[in-house]
PDB file of N, CA and C in Angstrom:
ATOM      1  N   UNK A   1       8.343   7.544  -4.952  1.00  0.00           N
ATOM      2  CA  UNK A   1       7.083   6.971  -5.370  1.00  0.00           C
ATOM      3  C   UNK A   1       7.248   5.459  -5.516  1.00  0.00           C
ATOM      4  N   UNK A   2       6.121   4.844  -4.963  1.00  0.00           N
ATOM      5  CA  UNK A   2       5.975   3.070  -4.876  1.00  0.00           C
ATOM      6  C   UNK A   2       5.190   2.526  -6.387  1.00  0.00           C
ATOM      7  N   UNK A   3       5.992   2.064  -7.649  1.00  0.00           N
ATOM      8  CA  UNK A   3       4.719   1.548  -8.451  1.00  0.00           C
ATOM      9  C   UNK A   3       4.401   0.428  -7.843  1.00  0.00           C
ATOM     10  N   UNK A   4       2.671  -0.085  -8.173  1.00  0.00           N
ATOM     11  CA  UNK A   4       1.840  -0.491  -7.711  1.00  0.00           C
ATOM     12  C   UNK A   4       1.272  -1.508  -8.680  1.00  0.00           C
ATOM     13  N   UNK A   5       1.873  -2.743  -8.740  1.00  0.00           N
ATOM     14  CA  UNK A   5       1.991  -3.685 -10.140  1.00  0.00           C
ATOM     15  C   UNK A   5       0.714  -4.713  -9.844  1.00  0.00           C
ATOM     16  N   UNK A   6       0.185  -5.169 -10.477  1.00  0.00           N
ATOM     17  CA  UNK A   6      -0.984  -5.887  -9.944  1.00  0.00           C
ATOM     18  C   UNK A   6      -0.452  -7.794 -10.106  1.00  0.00           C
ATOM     19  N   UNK A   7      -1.313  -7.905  -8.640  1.00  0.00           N
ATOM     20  CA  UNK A   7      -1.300  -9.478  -8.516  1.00  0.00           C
ATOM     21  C   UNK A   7      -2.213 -10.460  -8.779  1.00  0.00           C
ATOM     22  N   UNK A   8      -1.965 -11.198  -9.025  1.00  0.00           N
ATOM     23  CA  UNK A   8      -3.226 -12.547  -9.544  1.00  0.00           C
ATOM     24  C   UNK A   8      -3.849 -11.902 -10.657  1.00  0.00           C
ATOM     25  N   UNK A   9      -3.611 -11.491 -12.014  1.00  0.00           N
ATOM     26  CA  UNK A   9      -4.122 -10.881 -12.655  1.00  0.00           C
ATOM     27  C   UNK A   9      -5.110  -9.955 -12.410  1.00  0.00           C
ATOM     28  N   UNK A  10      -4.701  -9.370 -11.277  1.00  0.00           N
ATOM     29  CA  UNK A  10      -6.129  -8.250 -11.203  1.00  0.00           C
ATOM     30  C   UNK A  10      -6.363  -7.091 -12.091  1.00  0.00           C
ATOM     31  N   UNK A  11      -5.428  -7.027 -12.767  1.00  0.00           N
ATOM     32  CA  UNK A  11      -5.847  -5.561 -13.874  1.00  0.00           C
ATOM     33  C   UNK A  11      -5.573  -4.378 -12.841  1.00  0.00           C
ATOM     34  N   UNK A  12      -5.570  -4.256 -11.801  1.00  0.00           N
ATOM     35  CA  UNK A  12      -5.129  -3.340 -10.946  1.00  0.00           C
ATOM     36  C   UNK A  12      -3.613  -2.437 -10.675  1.00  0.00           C
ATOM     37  N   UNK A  13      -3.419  -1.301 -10.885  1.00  0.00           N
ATOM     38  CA  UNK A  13      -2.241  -0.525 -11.155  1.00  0.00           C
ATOM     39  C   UNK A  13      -2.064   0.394 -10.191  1.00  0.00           C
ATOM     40  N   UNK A  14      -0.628   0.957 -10.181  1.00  0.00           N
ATOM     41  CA  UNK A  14      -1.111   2.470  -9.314  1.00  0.00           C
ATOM     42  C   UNK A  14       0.421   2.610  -8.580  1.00  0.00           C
ATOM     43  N   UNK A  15      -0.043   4.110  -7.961  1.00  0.00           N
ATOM     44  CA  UNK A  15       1.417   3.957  -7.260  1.00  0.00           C
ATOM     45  C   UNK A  15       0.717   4.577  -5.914  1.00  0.00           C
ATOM     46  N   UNK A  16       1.786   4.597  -5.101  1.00  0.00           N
ATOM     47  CA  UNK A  16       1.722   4.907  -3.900  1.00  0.00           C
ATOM     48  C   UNK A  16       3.035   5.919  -3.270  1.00  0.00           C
ATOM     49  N   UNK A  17       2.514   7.468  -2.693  1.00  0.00           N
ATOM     50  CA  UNK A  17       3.610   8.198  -2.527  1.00  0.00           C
ATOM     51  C   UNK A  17       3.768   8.468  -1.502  1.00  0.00           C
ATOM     52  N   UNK A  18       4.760   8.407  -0.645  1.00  0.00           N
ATOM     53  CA  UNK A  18       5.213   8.526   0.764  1.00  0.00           C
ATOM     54  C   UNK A  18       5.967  10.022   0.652  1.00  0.00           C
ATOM     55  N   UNK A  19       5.220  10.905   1.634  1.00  0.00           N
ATOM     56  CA  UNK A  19       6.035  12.104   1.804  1.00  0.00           C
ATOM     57  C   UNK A  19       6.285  12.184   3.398  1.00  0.00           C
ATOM     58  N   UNK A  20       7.027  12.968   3.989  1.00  0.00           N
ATOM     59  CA  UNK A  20       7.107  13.416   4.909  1.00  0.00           C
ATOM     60  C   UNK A  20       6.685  14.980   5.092  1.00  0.00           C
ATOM     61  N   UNK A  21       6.104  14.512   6.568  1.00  0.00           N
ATOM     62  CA  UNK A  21       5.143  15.810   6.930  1.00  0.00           C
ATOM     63  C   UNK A  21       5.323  16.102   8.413  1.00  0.00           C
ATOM     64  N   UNK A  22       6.744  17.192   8.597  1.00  0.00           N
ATOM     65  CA  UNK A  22       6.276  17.500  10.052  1.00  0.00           C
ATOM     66  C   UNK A  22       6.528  16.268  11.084  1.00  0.00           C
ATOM     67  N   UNK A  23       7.531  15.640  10.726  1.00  0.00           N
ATOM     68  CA  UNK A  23       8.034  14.049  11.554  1.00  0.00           C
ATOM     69  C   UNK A  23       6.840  12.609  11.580  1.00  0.00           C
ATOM     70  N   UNK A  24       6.054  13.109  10.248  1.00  0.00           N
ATOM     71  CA  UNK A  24       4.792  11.841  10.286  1.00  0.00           C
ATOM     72  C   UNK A  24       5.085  11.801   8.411  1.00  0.00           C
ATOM     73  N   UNK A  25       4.247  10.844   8.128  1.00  0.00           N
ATOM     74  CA  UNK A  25       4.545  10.259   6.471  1.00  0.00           C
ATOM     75  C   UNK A  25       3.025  10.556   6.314  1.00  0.00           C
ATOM     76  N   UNK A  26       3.421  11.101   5.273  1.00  0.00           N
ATOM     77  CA  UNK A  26       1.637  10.702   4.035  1.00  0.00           C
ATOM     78  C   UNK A  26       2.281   9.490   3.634  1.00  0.00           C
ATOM     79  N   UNK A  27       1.032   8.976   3.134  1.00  0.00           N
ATOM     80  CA  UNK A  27       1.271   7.330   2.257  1.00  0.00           C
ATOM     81  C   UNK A  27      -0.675   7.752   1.449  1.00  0.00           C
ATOM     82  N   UNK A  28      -0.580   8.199   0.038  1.00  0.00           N
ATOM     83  CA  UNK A  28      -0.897   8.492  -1.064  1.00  0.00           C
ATOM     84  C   UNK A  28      -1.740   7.475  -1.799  1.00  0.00           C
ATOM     85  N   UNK A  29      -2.245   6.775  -1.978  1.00  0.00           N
ATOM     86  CA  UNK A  29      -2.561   5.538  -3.064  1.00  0.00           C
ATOM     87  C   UNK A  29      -3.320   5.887  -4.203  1.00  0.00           C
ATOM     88  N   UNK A  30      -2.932   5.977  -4.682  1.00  0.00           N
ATOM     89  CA  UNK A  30      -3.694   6.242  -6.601  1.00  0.00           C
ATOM     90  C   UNK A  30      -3.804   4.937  -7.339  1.00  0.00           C
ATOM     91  N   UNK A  31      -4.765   4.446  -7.395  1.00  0.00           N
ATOM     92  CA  UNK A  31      -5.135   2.534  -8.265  1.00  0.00           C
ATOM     93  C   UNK A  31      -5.784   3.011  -9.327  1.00  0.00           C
ATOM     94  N   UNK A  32      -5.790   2.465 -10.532  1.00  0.00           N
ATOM     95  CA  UNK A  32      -6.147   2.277 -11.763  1.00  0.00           C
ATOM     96  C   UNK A  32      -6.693   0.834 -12.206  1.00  0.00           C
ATOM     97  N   UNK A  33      -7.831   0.556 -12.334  1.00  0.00           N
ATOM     98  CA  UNK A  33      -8.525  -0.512 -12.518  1.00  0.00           C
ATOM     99  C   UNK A  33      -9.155  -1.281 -11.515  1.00  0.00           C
ATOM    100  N   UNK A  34      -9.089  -0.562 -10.402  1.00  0.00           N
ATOM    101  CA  UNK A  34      -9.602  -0.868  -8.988  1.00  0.00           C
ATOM    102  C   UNK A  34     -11.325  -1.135  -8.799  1.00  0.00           C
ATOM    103  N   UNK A  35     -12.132  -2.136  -8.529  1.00  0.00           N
ATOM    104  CA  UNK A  35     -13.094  -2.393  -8.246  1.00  0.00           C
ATOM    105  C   UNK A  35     -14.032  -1.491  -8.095  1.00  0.00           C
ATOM    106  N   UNK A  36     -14.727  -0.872  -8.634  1.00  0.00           N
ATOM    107  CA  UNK A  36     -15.734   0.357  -8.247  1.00  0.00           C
ATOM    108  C   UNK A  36     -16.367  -0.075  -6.964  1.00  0.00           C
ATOM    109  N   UNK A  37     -16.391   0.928  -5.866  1.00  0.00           N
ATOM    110  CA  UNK A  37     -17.313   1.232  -4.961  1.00  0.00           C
ATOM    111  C   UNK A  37     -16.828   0.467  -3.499  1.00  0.00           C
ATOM    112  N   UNK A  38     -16.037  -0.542  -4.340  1.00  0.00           N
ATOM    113  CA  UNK A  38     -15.050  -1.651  -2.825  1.00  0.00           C
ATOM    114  C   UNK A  38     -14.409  -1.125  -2.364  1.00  0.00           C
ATOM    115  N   UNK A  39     -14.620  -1.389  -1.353  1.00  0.00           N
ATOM    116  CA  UNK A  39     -13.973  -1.168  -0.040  1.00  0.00           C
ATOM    117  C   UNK A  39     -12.241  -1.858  -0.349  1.00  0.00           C
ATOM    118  N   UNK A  40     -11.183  -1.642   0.029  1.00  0.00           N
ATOM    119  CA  UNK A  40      -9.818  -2.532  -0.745  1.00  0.00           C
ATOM    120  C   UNK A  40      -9.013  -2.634   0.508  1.00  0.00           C
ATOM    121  N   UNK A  41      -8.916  -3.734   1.497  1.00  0.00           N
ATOM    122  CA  UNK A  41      -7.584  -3.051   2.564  1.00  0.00           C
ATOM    123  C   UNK A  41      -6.175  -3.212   1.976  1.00  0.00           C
ATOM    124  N   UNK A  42      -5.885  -2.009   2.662  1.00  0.00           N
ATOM    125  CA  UNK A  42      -4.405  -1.449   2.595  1.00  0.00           C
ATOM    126  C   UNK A  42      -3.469  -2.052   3.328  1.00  0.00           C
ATOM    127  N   UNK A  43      -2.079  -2.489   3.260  1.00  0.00           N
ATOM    128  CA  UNK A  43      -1.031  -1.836   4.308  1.00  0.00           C
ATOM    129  C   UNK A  43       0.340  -1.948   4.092  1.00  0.00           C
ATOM    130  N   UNK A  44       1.278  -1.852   4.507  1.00  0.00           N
ATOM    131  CA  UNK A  44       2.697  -1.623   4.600  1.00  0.00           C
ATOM    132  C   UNK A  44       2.664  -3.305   5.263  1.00  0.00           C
ATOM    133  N   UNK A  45       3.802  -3.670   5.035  1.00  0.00           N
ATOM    134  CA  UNK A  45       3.707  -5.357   5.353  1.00  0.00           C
ATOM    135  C   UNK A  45       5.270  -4.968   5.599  1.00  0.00           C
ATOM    136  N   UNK A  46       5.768  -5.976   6.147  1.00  0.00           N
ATOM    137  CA  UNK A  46       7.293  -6.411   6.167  1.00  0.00           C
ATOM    138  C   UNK A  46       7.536  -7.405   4.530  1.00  0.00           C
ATOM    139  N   UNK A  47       8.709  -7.241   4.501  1.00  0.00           N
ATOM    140  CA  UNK A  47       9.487  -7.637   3.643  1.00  0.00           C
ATOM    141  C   UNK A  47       9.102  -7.340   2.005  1.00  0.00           C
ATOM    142  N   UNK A  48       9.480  -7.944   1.281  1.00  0.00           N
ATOM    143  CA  UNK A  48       8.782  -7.753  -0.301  1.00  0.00           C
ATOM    144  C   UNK A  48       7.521  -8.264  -0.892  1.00  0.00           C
ATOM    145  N   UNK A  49       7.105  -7.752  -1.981  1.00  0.00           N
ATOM    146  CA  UNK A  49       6.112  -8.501  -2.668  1.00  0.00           C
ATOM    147  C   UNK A  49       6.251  -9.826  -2.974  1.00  0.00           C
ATOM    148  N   UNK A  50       7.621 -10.164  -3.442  1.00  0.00           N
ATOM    149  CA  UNK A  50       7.665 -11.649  -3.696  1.00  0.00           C
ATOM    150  C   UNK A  50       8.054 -12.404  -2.767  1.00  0.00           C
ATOM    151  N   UNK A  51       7.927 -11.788  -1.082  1.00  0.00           N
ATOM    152  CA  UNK A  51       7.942 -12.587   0.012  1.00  0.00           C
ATOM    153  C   UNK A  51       7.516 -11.709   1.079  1.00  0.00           C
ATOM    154  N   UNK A  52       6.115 -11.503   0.904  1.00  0.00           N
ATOM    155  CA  UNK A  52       5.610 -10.577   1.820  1.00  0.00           C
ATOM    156  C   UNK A  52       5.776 -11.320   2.941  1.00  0.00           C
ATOM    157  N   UNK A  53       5.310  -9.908   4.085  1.00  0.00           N
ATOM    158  CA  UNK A  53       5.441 -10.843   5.958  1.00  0.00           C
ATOM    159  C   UNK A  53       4.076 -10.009   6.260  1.00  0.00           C
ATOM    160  N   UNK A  54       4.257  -9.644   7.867  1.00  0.00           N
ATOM    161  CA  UNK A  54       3.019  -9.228   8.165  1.00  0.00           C
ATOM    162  C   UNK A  54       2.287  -7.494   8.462  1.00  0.00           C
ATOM    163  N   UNK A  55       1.520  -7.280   8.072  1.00  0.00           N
ATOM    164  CA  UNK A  55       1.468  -6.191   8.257  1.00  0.00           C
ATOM    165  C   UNK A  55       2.288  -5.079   9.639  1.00  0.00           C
ATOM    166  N   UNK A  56       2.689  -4.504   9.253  1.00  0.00           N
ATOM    167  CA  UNK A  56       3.359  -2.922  10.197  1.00  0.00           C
ATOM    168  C   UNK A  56       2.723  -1.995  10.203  1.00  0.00           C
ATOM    169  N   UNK A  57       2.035  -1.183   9.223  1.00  0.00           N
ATOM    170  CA  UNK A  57       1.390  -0.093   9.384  1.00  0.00           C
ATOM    171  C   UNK A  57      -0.135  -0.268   8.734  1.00  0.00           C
ATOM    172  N   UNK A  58      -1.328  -0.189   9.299  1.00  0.00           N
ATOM    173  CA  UNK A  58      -2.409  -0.772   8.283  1.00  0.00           C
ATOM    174  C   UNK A  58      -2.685   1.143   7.571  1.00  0.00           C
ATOM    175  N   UNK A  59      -3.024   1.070   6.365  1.00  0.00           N
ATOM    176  CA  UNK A  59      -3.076   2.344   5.548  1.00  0.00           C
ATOM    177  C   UNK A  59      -5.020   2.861   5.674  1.00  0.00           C
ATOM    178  N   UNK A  60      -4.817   3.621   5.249  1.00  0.00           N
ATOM    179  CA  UNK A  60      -6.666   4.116   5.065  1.00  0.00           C
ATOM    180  C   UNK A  60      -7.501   2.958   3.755  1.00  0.00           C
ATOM    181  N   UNK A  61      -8.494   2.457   3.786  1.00  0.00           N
ATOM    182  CA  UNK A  61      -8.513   1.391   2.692  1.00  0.00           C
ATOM    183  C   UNK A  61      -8.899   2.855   1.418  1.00  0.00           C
ATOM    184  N   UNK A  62      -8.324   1.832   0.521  1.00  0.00           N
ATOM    185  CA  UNK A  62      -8.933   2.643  -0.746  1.00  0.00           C
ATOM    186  C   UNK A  62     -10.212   2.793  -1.146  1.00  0.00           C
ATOM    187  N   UNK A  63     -11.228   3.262  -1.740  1.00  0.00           N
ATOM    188  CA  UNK A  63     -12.680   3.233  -2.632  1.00  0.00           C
ATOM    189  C   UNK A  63     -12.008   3.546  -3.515  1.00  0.00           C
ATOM    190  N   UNK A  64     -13.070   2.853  -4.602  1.00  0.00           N
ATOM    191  CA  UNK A  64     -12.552   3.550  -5.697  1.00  0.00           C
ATOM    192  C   UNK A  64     -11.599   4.027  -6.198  1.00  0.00           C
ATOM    193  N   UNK A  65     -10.156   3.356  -5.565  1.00  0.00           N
ATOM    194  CA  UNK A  65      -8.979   3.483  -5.768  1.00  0.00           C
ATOM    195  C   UNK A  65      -7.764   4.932  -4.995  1.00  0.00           C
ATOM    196  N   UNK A  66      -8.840   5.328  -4.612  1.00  0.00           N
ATOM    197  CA  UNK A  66      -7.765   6.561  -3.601  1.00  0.00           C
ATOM    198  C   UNK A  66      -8.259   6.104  -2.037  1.00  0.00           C
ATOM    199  N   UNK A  67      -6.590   6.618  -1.754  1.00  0.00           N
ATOM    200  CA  UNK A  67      -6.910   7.258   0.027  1.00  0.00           C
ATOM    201  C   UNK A  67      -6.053   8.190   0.163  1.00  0.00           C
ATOM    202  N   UNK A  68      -5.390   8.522   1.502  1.00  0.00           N
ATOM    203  CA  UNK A  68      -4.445   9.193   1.956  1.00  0.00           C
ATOM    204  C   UNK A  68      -4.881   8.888   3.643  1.00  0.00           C
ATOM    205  N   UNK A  69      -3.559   8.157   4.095  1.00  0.00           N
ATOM    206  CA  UNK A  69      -2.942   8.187   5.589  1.00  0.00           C
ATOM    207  C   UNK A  69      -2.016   8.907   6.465  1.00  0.00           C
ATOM    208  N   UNK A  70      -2.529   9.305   7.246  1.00  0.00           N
ATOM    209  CA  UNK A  70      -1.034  10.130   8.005  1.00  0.00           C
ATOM    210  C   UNK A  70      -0.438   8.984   8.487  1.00  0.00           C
ATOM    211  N   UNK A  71       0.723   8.813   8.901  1.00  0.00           N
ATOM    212  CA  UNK A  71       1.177   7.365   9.615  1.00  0.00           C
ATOM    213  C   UNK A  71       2.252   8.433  10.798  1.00  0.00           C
ATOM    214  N   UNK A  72       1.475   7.584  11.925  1.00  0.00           N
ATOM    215  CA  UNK A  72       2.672   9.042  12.988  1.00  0.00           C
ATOM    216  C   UNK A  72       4.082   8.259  13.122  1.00  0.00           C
ATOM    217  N   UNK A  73       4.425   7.990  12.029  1.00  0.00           N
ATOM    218  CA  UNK A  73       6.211   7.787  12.458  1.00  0.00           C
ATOM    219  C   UNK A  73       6.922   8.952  10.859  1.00  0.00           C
ATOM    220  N   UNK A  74       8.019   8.857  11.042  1.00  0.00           N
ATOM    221  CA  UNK A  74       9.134  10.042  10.520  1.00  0.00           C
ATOM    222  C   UNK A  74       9.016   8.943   8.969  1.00  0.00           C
ATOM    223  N   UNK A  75       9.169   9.453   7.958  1.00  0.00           N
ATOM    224  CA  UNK A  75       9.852   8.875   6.630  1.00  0.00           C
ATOM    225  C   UNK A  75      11.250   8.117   7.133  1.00  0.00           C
ATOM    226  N   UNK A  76      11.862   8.984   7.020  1.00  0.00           N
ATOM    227  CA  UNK A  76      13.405   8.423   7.664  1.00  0.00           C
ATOM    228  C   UNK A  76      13.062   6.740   9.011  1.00  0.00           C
ATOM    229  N   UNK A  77      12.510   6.964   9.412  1.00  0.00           N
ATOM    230  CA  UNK A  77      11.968   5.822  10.483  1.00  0.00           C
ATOM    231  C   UNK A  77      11.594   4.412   9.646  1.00  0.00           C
ATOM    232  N   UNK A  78      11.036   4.938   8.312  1.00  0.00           N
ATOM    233  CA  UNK A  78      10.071   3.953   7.492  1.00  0.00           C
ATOM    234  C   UNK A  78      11.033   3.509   6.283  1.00  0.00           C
ATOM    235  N   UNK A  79      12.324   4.157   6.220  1.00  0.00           N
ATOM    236  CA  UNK A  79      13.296   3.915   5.375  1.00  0.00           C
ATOM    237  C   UNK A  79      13.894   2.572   6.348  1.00  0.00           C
ATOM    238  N   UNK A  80      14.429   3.018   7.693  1.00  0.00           N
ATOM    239  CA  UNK A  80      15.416   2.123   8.528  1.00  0.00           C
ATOM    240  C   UNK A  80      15.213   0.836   8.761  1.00  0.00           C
ATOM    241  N   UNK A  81      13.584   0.761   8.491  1.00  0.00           N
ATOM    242  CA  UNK A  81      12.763  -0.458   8.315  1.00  0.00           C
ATOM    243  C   UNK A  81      12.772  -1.348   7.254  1.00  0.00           C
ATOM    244  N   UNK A  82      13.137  -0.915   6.333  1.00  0.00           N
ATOM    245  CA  UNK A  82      13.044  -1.779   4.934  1.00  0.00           C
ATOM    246  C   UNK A  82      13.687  -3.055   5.294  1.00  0.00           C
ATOM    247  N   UNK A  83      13.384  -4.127   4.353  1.00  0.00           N
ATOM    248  CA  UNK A  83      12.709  -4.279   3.454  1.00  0.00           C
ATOM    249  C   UNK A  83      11.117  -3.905   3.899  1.00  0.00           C
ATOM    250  N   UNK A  84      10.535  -3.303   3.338  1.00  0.00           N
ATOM    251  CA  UNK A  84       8.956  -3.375   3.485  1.00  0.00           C
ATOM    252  C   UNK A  84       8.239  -3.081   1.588  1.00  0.00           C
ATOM    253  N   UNK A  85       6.933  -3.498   1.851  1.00  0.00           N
ATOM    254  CA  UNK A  85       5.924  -3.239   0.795  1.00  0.00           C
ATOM    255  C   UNK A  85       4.528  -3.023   1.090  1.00  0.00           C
ATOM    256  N   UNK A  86       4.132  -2.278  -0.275  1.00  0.00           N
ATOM    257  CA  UNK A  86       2.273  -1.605  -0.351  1.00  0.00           C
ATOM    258  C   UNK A  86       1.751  -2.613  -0.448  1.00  0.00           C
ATOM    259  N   UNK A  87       0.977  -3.367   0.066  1.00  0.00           N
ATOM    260  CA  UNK A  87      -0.100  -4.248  -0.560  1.00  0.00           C
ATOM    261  C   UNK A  87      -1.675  -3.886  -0.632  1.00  0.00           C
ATOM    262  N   UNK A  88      -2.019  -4.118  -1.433  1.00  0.00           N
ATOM    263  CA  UNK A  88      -3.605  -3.921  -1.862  1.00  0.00           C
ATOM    264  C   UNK A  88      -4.473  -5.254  -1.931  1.00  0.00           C
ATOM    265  N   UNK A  89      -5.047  -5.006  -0.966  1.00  0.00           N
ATOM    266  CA  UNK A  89      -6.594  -6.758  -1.106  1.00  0.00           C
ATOM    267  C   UNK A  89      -7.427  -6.671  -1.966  1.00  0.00           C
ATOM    268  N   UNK A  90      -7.964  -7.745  -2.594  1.00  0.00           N
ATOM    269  CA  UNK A  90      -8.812  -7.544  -3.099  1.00  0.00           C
ATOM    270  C   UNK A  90     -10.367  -6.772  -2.344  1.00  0.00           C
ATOM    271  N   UNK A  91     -10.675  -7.101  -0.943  1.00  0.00           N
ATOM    272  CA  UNK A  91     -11.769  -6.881  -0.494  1.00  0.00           C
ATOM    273  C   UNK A  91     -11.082  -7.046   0.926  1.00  0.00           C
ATOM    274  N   UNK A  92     -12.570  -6.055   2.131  1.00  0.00           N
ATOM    275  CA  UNK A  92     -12.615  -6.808   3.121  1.00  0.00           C
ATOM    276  C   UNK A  92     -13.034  -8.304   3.497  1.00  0.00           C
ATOM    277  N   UNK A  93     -13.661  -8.846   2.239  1.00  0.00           N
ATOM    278  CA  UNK A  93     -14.363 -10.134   1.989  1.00  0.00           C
ATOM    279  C   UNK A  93     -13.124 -10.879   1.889  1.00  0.00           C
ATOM    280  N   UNK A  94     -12.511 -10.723   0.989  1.00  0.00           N
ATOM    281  CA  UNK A  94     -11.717 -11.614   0.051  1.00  0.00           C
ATOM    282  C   UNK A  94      -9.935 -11.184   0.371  1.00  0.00           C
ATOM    283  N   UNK A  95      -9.595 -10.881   1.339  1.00  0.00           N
ATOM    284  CA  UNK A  95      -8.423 -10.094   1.886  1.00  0.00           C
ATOM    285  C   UNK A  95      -7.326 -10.941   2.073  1.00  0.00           C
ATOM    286  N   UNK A  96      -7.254 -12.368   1.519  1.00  0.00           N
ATOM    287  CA  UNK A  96      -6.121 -13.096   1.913  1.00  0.00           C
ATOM    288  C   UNK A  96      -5.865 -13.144   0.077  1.00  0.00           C
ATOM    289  N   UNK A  97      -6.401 -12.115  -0.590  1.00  0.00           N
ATOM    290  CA  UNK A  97      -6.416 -12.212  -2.432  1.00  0.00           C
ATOM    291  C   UNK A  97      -5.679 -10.939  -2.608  1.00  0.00           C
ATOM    292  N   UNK A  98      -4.372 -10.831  -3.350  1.00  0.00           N
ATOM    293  CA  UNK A  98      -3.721  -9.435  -3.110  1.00  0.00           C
ATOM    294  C   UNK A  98      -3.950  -8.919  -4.775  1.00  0.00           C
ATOM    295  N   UNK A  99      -4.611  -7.927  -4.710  1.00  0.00           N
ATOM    296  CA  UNK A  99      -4.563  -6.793  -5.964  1.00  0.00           C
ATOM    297  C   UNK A  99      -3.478  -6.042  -6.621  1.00  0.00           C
ATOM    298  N   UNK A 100      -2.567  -5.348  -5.371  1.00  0.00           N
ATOM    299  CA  UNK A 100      -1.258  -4.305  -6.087  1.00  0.00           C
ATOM    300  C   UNK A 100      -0.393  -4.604  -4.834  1.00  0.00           C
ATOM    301  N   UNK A 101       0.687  -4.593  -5.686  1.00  0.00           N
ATOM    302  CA  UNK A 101       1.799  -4.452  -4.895  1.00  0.00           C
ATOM    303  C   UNK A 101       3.112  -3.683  -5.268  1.00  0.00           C
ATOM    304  N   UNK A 102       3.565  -3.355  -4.364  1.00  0.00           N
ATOM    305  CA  UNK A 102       4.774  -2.238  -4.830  1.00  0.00           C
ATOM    306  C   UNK A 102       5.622  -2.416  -3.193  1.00  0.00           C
ATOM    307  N   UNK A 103       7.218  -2.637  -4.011  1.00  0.00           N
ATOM    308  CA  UNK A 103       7.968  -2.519  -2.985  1.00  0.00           C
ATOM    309  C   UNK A 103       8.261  -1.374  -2.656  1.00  0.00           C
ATOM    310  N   UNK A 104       8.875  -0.760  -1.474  1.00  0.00           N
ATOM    311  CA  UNK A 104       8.796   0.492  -1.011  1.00  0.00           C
ATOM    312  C   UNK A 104      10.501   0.673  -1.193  1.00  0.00           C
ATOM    313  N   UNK A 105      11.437   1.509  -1.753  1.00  0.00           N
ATOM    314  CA  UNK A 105      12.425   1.727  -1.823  1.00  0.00           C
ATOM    315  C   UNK A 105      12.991   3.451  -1.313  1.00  0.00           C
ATOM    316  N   UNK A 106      14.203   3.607  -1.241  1.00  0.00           N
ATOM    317  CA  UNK A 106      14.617   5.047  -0.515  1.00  0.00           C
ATOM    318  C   UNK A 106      14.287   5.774  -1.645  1.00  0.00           C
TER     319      UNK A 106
END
C-alpha cells in the first residue's frame, strides 16, 4: 500500500493499493478530503515525490476521491521500474497543482 500525503496544503490524504491480477496491476485510490464532485488527474510519474519526473502510467482520475485502474503491465514489471510515485492534481483545470502524493515502494 502507497500512503498518499498531501501537497501544497491541500488537506488531501489517502492511499493507493497496487495488486496484481493475472500479469496486470490494480492501482486502487482511496482520498480523504478530496474536492467534491472534481474531476482529479491521476498518475504514476517517474521518480519521487520530492523529485517527481514524468508521467509512465496515467491512472483512472478520481471523483470524489475513488477510482480503480487495470494497468496491463505485471506488478513485478512496476517494481523493476522504481523509483516511481502516485500523484494526485488538483483538477483537470489546475493540473500543474499536486494534491497527494505517495511514493510507490516493494
Amino acid at each position: 500500500m502507497v500512503t498518499l500525503e498531501q501537497q501544497n496544503n491541500s488537506g488531501e490524504t489517502g492511499t493507493a493499493t497496487l495488486t496484481a491480477v493475472g500479469g496486470k496491476t490494480q492501482v486502487e485510490l482511496r482520498l480523504t478530503g478530496a474536492p467534491a464532485g472534481i474531476v482529479q488527474p491521476a498518475h504514476i510519474h517517474t521518480g519521487t515525490c520530492a523529485s517527481i519526473g514524468g508521467v509512465v502510467y496515467p491512472l483512472v482520475f478520481p471523483v470524489d476521491g475513488v477510482s480503480v485502474t487495470t494497468l496491463d503491465i505485471s506488478l513485478d514489471t512496476i517494481f523493476t521500474e522504481l523509483p516511481m510515485a502516485i500523484n494526485v492534481h488538483k483538477s483537470a483545470q489546475e493540473a500543474g497543482i499536486y494534491y497527494a502524493c505517495g511514493d510507490i515502494a516493494k
